[in-house]
Protein backbone atom coordinates (compact mmCIF):
# COMPACT_ATOMS: atom_id res chain seq x y z
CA UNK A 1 -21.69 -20.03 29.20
CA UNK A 2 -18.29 -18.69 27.52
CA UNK A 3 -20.08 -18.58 23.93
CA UNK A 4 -23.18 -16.91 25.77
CA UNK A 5 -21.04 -14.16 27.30
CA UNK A 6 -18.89 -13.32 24.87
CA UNK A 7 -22.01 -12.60 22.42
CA UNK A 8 -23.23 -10.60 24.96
CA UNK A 9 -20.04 -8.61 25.19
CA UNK A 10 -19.92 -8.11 21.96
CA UNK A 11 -23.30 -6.25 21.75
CA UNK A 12 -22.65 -4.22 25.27
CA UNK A 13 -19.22 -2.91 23.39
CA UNK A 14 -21.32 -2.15 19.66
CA UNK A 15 -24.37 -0.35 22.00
CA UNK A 16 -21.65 1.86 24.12
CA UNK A 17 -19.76 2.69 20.69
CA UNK A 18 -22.32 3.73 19.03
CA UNK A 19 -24.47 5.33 21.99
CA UNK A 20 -27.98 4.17 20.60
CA UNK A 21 -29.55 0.56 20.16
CA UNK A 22 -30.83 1.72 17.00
CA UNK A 23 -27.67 2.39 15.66
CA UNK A 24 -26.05 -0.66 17.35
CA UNK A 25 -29.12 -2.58 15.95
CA UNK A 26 -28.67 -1.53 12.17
CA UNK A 27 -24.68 -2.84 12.40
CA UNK A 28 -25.41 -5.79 13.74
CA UNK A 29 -28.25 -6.87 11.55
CA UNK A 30 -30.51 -7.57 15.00
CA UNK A 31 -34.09 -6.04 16.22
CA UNK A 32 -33.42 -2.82 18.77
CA UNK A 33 -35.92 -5.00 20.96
CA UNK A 34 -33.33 -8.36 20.77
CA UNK A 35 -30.36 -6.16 21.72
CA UNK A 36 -32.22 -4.29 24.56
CA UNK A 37 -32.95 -8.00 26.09
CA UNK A 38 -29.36 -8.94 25.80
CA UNK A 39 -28.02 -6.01 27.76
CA UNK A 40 -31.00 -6.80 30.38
CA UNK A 41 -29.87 -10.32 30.31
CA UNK A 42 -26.16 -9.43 30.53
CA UNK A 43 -26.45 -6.44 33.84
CA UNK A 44 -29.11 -9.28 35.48
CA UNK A 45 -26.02 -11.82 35.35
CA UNK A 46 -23.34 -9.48 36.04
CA UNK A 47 -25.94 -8.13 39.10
CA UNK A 48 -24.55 -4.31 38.32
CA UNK A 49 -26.18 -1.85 35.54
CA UNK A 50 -23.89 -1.04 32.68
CA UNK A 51 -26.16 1.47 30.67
CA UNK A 52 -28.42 4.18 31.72
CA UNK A 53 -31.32 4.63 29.40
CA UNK A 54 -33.47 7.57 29.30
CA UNK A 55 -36.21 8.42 26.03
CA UNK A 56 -33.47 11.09 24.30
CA UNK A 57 -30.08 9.09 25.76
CA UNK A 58 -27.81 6.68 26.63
CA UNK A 59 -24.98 6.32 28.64
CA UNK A 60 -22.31 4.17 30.51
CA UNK A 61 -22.38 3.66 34.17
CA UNK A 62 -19.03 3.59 36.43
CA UNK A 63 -19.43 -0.21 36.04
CA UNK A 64 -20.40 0.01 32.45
CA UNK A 65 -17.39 2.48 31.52
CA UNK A 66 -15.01 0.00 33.63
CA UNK A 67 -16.12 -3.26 31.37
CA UNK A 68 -15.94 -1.60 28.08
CA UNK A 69 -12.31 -0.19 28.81
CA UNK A 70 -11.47 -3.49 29.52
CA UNK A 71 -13.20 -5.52 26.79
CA UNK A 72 -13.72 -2.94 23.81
CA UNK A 73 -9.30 -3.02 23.08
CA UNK A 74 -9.57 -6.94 23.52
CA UNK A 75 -12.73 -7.83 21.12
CA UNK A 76 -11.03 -5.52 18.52
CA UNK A 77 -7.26 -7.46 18.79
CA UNK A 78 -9.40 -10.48 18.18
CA UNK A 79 -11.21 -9.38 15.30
CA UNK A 80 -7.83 -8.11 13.88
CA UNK A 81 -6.59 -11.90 14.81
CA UNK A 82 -9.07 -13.32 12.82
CA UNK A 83 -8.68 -10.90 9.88
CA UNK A 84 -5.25 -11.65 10.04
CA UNK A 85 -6.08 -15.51 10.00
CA UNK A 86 -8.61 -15.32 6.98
CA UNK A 87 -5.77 -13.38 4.84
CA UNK A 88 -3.33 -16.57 5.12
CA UNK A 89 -5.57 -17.47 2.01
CA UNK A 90 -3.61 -17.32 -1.70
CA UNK A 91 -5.16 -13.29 -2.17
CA UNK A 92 -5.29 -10.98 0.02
CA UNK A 93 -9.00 -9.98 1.07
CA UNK A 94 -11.22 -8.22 3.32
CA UNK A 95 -12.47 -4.47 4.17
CA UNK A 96 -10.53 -0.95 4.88
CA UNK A 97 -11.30 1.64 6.62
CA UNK A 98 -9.70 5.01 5.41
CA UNK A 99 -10.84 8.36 6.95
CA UNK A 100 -8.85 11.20 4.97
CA UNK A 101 -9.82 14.99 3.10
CA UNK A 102 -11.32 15.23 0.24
CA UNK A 103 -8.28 16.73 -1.45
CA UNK A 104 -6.50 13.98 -0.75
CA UNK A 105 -8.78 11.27 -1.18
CA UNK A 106 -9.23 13.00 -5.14
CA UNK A 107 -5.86 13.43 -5.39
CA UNK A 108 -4.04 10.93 -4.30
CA UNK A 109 -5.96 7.60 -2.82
CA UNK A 110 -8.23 7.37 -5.77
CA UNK A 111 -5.64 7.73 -8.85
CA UNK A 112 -3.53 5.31 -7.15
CA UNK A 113 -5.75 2.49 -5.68
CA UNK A 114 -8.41 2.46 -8.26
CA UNK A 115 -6.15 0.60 -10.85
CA UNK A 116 -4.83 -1.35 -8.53
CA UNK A 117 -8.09 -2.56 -6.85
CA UNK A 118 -8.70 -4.30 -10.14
CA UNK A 119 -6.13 -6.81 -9.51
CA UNK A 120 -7.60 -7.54 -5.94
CA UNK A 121 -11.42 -8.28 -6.41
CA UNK A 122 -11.75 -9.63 -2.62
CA UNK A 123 -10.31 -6.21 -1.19
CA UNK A 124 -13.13 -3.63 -0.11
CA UNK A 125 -11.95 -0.11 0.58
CA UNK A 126 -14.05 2.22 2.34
CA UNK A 127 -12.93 6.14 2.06
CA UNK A 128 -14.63 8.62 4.93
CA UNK A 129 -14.53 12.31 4.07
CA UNK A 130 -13.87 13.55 7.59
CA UNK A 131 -11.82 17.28 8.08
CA UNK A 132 -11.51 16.40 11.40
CA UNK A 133 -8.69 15.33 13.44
CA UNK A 134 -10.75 11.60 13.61
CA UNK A 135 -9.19 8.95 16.14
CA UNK A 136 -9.20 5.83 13.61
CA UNK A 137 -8.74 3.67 17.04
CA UNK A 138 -11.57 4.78 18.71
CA UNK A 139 -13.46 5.07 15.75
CA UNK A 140 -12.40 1.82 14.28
CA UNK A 141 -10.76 2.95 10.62
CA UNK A 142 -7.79 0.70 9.44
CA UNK A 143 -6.37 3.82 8.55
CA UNK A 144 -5.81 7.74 8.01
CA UNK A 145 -4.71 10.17 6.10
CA UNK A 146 -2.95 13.40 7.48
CA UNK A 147 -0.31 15.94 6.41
CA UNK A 148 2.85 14.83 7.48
CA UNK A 149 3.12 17.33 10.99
CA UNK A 150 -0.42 16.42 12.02
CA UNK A 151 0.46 12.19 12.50
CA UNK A 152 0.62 11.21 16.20
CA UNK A 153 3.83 9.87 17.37
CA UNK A 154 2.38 6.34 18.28
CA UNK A 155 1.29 5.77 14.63
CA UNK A 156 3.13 4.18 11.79
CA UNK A 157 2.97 6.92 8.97
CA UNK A 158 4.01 6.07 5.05
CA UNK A 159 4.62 9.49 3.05
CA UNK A 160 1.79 8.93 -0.02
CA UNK A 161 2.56 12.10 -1.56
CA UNK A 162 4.96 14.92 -2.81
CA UNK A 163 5.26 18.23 -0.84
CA UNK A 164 2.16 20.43 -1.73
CA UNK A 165 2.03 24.44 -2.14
CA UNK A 166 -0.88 26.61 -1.53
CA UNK A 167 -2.14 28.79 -4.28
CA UNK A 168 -3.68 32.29 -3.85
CA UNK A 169 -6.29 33.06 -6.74
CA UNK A 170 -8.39 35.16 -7.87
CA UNK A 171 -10.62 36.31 -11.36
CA UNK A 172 -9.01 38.81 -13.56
CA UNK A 173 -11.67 40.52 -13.04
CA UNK A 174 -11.64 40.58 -9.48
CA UNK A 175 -7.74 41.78 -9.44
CA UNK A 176 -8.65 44.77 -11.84
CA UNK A 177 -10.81 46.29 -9.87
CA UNK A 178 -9.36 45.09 -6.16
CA UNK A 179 -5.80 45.63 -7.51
CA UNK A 180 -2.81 42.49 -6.79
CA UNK A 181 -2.09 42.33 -2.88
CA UNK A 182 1.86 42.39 -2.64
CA UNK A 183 2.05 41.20 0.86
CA UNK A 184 -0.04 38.81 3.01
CA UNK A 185 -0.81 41.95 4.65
CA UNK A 186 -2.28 43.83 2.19
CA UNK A 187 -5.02 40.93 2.14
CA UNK A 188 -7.10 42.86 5.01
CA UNK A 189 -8.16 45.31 1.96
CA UNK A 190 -9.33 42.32 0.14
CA UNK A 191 -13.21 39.87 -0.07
CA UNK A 192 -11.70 36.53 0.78
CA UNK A 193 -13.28 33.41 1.05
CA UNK A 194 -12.93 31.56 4.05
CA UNK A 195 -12.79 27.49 4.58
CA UNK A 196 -14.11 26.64 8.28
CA UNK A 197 -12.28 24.12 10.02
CA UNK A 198 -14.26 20.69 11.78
CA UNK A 199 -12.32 20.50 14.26
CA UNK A 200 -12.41 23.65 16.60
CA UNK A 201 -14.90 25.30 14.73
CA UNK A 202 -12.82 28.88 13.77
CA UNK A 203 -11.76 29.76 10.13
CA UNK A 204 -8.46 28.67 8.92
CA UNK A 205 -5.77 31.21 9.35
CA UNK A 206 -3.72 31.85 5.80
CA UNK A 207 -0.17 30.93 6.79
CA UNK A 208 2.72 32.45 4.80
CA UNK A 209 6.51 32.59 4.77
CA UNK A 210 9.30 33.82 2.69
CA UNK A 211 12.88 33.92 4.01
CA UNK A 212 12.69 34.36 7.61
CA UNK A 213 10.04 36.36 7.99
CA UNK A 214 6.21 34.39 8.79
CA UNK A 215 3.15 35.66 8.60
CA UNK A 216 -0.25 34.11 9.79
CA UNK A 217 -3.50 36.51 8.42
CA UNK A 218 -6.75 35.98 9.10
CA UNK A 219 -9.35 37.17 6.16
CA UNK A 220 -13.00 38.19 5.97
CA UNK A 221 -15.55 37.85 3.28
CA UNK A 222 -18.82 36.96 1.82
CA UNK A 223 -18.17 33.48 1.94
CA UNK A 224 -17.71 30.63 4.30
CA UNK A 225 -17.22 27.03 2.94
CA UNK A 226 -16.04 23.51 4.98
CA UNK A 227 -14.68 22.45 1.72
CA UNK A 228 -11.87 23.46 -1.21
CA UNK A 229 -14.10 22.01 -4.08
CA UNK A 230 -16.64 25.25 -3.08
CA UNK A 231 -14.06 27.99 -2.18
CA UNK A 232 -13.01 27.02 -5.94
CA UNK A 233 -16.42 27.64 -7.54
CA UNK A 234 -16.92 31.02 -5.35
CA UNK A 235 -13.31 32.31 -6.57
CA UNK A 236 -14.50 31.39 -10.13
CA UNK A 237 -17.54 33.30 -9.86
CA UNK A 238 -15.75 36.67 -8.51
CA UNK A 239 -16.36 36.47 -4.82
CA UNK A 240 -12.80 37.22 -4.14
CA UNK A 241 -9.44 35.60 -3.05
CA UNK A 242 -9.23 31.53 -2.67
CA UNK A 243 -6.34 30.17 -0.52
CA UNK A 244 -6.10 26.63 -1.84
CA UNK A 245 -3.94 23.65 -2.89
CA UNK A 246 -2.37 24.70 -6.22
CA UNK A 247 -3.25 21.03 -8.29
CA UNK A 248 -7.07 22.42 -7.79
CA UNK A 249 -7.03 25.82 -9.68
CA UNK A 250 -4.11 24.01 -12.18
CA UNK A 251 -6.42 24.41 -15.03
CA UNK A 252 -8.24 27.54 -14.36
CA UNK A 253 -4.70 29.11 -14.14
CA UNK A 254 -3.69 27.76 -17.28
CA UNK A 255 -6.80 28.68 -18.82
CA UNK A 256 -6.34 32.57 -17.81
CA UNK A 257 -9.99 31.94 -15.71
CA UNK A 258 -7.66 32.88 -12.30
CA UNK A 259 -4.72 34.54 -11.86
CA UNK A 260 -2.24 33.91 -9.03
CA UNK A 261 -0.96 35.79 -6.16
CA UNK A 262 1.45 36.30 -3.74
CA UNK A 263 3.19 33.30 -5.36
CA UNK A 264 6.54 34.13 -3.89
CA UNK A 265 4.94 33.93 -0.15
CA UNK A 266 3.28 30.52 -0.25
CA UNK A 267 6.02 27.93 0.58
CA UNK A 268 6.28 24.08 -0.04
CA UNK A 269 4.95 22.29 3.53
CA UNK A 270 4.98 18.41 4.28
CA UNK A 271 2.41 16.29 1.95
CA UNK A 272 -0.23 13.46 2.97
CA UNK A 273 0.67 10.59 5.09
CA UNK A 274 -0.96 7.08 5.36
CA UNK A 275 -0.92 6.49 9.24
CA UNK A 276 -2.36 3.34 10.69
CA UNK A 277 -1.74 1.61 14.47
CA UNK A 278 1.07 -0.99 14.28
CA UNK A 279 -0.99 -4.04 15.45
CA UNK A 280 -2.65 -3.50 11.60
CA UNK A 281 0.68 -4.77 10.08
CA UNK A 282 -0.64 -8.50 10.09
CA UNK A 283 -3.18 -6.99 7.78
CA UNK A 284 -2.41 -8.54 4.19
CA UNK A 285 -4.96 -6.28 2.04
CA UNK A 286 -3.73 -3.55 4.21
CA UNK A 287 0.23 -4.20 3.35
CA UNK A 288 -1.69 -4.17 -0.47
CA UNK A 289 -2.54 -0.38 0.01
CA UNK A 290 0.46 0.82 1.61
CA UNK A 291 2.36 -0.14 -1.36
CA UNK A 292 -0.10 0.87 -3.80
CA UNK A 293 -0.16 4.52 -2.18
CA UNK A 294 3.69 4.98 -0.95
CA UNK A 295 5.28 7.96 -2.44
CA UNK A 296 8.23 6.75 -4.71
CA UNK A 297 10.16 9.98 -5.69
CA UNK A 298 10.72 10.33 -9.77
CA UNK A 299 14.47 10.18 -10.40
């Protein structure tokens, strides 16, 4: 009975996390049909309904929500335990999750885990592109990657990278006929390209500082991108003024394709952070790519 209900927990929790049998169906590597008749089976046992089904939804009852807030954190610290277990083998092995940016994951988690992943054939790492603030708990990542003010207290954070500075660039072209803005003010003259941000859903607001003073502008323009890699490409082509990580127009500056602005305005602020719950620690593959990515200052 024990071995029964703990299968059946396990696919109540997968359903409610993922909100659709389908979905639920395609992780576990079951028919939507044979998970559909374990819930039945499970609610007929338990004598209380744990899902509501409709054609278009799904949802937890009171009773439903109650189980899974009890069970979900549980099933989890056991498959950590196990993880943990498997790992006391002579290599380190087994999967992680990363959600992070794309600048980061091209600028820092690939150059530093891709030689070292070479060395550890049993370790799978699996980067998510995700802008948004994701919870890695709920969500189940191993890990995240954040600028250093945006890590939650109750995390364990590693610096993985230097302090970064934003560039503002545009075309030659574009500055000879728009003429050089000399203060983040002067930018409400200018076509700027904007980069919308996942997680509320507004544009992000060009910060700035120099001595004391601070100043946080918000531009307009043609274009509207969710990405740097694209904001890039549209300053390139003459669209206007990018507000970007510097290491991403490095070359086009050095090339003469983009010229920089308001250089004296855009400040160094706190670089990426690997941040990760501390019951992960047990994690040997995990210990593998905190030391692989932790920021060691050049002498």
């Amino acid at each position: 009975m024990l071995r029964k209900n703990l299968n059946d927990l396990v696919v109540f929790v997968t359903v409610a996390k993922e909100g659709s049998f389908t979905r639920a169906a395609a992780r576990l590597g079951v028919s939507q049909s044979a998970l559909s008749h374990t819930v039945r089976d499970l609610e007929s046992r338990l004598g209380v309904r744990l899902l509501t089904r409709t054609t278009r939804s799904l949802s937890m009852t009171e009773a439903g929500q109650r189980l899974f807030e009890n069970v979900a954190p549980r099933l989890e610290d056991i498959e950590a335990d196990l993880v943990a277990v498997g790992e006391l083998r002579d290599r380190p092995a087994g999967t992680i999750r990363i959600t992070t940016a794309e600048h980061a994951a091209n600028s820092v988690l690939w150059p530093k885990l891709s030689p070292i992943l070479l060395n550890y054939p049993e370790i799978q790492v699996e980067i998510t592109i995700d802008y948004g603030l994701t919870d890695i708990v709920a969500q189940r990542y191993d890990a995240g990657v954040r600028l250093g003010d945006q890590v939650a207290k109750d995390m364990i954070a590693v610096r993985i990278g230097p302090d970064l500075r934003i560039a503002v660039v545009g075309t030659p072209g574009y500055l000879a006929s728009c003429g050089k803005p000399r203060t983040p003010r002067d930018l409400a003259q200018h076509r700027c390209i904007n980069l919308r941000l996942p997680t509320h859903g507004s544009l992000l607001v060009w910060d700035f500082a120099k001595g004391r003073q601070q100043l946080n502008v918000r531009v307009e323009g043609q274009w509207i991108f969710n990405n740097s890699s694209q904001i890039v490409q549209a300053a390139l082509a003459g669209y206007g003024l990018a507000f970007v990580p510097e290491d991403l127009v490095a070359a086009p500056l050095s090339e003469g394709r983009l010229v920089r602005v308001l250089d004296d305005w855009c400040q160094p602020y706190a670089g990426y952070h690997l941040y990760y719950p501390s019951r992960r620690q047990s994690s040997r593959a995990l210990a593998v790519l905190v030391d692989a990515l932790r920021h060691r200052p050049s002498k």
